[in-house]
N, C-alpha and C. Protein backbone atom coordinates (compact mmCIF):
# COMPACT_ATOMS: atom_id res chain seq x y z
N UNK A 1 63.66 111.35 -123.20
CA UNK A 1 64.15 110.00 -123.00
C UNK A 1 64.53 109.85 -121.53
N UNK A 2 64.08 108.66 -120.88
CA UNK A 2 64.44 108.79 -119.43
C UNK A 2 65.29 108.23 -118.98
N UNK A 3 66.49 108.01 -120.05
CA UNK A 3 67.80 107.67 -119.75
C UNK A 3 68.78 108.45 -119.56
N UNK A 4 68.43 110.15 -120.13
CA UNK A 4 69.14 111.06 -120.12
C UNK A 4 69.68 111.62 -121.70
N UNK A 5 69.62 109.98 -122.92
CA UNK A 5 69.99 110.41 -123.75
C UNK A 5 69.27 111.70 -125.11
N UNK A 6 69.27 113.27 -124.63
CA UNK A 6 68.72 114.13 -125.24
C UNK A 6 68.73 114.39 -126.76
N UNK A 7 69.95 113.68 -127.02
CA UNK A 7 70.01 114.30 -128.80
C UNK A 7 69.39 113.00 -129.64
N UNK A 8 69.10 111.23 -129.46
CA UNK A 8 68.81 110.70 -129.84
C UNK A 8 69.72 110.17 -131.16
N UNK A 9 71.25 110.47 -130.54
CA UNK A 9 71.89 109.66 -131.62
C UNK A 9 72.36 108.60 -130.23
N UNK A 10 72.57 107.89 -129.54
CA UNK A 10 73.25 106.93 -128.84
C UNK A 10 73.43 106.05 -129.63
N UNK A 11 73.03 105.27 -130.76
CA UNK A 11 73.12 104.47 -131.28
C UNK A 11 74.76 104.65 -132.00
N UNK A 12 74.89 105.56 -131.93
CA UNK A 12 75.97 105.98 -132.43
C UNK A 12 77.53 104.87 -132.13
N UNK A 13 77.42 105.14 -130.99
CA UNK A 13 78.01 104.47 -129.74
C UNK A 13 78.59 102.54 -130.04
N UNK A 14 77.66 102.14 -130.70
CA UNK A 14 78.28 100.89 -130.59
C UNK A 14 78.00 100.08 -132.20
N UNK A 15 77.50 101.18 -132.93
CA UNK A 15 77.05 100.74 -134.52
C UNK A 15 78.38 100.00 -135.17
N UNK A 16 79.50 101.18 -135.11
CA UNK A 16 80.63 100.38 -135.95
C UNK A 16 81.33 99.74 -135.04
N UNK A 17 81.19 99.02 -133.66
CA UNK A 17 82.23 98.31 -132.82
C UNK A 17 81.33 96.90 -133.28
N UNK A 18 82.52 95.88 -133.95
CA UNK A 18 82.05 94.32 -134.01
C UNK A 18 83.42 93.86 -132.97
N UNK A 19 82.49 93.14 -132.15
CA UNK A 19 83.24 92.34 -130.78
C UNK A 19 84.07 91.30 -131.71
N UNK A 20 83.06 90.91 -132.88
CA UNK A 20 83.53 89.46 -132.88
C UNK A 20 84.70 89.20 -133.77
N UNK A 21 85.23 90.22 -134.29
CA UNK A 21 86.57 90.31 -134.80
C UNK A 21 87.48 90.65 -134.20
N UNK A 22 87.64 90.64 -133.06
CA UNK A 22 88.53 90.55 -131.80
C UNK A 22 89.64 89.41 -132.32
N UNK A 23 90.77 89.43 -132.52
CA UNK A 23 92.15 88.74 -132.58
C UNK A 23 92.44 87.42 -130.73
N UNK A 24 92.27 88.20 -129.67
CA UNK A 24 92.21 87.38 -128.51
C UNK A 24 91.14 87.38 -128.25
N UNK A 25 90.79 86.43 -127.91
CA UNK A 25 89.24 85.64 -127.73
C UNK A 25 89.18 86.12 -125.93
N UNK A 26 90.13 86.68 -125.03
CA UNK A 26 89.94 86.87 -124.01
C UNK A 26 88.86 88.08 -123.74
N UNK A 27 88.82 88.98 -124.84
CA UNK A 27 87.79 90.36 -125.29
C UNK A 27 87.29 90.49 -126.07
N UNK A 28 86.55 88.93 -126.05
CA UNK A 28 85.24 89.62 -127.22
C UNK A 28 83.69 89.74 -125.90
N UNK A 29 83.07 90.25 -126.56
CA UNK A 29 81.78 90.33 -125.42
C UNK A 29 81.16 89.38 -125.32
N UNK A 30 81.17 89.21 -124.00
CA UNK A 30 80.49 87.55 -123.37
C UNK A 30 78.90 88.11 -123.07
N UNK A 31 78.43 89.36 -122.88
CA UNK A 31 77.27 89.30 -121.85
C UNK A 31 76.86 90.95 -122.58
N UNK A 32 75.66 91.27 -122.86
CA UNK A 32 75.08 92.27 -122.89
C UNK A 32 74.19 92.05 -122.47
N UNK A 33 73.62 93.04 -121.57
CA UNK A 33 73.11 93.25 -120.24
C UNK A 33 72.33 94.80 -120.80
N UNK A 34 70.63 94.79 -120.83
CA UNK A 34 69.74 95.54 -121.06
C UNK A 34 68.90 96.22 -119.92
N UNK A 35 68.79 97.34 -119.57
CA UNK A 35 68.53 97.37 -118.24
C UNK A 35 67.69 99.08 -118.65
N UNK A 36 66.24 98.70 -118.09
CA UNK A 36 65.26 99.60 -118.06
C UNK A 36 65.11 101.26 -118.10
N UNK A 37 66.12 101.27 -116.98
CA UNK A 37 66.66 102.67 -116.13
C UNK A 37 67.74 102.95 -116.18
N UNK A 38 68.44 104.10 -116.24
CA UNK A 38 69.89 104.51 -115.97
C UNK A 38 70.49 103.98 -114.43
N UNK A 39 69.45 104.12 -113.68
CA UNK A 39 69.90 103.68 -112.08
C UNK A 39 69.93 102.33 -111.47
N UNK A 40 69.32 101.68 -112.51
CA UNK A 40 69.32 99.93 -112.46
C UNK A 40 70.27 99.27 -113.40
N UNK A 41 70.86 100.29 -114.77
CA UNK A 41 71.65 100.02 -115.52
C UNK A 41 73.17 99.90 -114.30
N UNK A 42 73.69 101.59 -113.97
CA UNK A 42 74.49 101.86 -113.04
C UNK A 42 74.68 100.56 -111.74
N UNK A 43 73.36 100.56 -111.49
CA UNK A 43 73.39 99.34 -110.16
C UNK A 43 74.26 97.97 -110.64
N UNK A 44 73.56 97.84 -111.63
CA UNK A 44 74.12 96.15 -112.08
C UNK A 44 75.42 96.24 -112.52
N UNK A 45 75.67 97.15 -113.08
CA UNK A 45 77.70 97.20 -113.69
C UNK A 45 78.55 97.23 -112.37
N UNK A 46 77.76 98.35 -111.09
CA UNK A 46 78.59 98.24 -109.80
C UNK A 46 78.43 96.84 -109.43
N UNK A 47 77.41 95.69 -109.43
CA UNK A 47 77.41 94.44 -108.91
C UNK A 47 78.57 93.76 -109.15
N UNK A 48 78.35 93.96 -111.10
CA UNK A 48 79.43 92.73 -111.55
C UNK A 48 80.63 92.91 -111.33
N UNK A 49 81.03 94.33 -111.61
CA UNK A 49 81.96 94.65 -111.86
C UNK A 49 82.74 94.45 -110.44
N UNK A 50 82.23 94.35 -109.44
CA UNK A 50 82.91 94.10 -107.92
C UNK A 50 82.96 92.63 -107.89
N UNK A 51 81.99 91.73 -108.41
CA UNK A 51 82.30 90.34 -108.43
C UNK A 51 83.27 89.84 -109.02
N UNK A 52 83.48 90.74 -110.04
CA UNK A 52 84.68 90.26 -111.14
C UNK A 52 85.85 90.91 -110.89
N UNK A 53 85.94 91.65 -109.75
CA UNK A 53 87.32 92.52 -109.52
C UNK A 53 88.28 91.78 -109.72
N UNK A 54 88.60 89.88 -109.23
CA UNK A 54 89.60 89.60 -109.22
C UNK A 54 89.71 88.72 -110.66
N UNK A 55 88.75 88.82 -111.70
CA UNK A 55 88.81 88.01 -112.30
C UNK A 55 89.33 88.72 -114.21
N UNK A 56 89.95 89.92 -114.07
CA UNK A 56 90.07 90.42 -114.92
C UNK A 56 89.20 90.54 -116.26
N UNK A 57 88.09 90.53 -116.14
CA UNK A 57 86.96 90.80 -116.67
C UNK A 57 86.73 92.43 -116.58
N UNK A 58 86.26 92.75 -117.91
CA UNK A 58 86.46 94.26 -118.01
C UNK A 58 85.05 94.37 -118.20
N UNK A 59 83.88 95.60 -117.06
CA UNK A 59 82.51 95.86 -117.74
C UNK A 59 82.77 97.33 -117.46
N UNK A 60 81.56 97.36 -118.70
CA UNK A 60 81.34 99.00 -118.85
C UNK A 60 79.88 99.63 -118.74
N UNK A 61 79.56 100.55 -118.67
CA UNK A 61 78.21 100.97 -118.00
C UNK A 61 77.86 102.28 -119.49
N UNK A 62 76.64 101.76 -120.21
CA UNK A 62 76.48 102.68 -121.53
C UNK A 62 75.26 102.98 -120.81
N UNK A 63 74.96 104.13 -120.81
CA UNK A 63 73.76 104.61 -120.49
C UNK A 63 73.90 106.04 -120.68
N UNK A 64 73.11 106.90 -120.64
CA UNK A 64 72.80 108.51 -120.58
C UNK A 64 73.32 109.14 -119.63
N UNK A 65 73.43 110.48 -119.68
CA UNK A 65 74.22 111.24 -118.24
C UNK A 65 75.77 110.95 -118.71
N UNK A 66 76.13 110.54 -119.67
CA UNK A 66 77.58 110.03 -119.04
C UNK A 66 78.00 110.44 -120.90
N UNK A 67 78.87 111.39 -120.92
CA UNK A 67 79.16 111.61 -122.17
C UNK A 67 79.62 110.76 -123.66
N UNK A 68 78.85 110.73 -124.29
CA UNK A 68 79.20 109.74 -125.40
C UNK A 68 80.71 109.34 -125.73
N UNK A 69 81.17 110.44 -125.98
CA UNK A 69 83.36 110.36 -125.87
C UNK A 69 83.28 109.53 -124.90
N UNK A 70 83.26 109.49 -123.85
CA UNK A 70 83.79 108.79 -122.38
C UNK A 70 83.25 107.34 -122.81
N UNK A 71 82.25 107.41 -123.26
CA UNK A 71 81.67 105.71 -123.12
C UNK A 71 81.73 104.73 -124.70
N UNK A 72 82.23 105.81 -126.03
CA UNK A 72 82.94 105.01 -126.71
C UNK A 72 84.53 104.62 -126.36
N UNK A 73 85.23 105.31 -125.10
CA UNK A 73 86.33 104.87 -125.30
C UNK A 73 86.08 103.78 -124.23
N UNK A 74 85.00 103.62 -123.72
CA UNK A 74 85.24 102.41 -122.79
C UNK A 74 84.64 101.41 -123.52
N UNK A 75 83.65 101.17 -124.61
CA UNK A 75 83.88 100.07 -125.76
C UNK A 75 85.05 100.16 -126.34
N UNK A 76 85.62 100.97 -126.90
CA UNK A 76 86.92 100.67 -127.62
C UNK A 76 87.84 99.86 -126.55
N UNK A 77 87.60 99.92 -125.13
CA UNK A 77 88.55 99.14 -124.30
C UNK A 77 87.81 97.65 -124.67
N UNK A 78 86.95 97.18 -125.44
CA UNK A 78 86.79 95.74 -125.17
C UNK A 78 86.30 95.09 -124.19
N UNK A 79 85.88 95.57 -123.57
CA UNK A 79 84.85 94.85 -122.35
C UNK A 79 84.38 93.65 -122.55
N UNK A 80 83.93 92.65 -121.78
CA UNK A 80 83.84 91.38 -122.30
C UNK A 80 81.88 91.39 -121.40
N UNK A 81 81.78 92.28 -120.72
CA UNK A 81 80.13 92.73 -120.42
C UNK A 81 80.06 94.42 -120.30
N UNK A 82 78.70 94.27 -121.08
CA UNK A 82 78.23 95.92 -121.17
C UNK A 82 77.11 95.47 -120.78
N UNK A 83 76.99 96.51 -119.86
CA UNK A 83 75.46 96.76 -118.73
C UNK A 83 74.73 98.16 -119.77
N UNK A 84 74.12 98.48 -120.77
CA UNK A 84 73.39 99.87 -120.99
C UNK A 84 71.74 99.58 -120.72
N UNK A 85 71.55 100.95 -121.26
CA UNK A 85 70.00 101.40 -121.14
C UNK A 85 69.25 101.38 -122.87
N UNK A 86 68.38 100.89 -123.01
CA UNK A 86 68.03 100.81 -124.57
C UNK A 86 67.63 102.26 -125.21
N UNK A 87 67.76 103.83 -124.86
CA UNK A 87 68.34 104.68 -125.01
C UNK A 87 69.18 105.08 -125.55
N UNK A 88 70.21 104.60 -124.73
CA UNK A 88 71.95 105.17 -125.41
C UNK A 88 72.23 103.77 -126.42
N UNK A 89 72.00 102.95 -125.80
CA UNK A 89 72.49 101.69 -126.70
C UNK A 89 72.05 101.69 -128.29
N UNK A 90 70.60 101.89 -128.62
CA UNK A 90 69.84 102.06 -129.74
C UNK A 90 70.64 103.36 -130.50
């Protein structure tokens, strides 16, 4: 897989998270963001995520290379955009 994800569970990752039962409507997910490559995935989360520095908008970057633990707890933070790779995401 040329996202990095080797064991072919990533799907794992976002199966049981539903955004849309979110209680504050300030964190449910506004934007999922599909991105080819791990390095074009990475690119675009550094874009937004600097555009949105002042705007308290939370994004997270799902892609391969980057340990599954680490990147369900940054869905469990609620992000309101996720940038992944259809790899880890699937």
């Amino acid at each position: 897989d040329s996202d990095g994800d080797s064991d072919g569970n990533g799907g794992e990752l976002v199966e049981d998270l539903n955004f849309e039962e979110e209680d504050d409507e300030e964190h449910l997910l506004r934007a999922l963001i599909i991105a080819p490559t791990r390095e074009l995935a990475l690119q675009v989360h550094a874009h937004i995520k600097a555009a949105a520095v002042h705007s308290g908008i939370k994004v997270a970057a799902i892609v391969g290379g980057i340990s599954q633990q680490k990147q369900m707890r940054y869905l469990e933070a609620r992000p309101e955009v996720v940038v992944a790779t259809p790899g880890r995401l699937w």
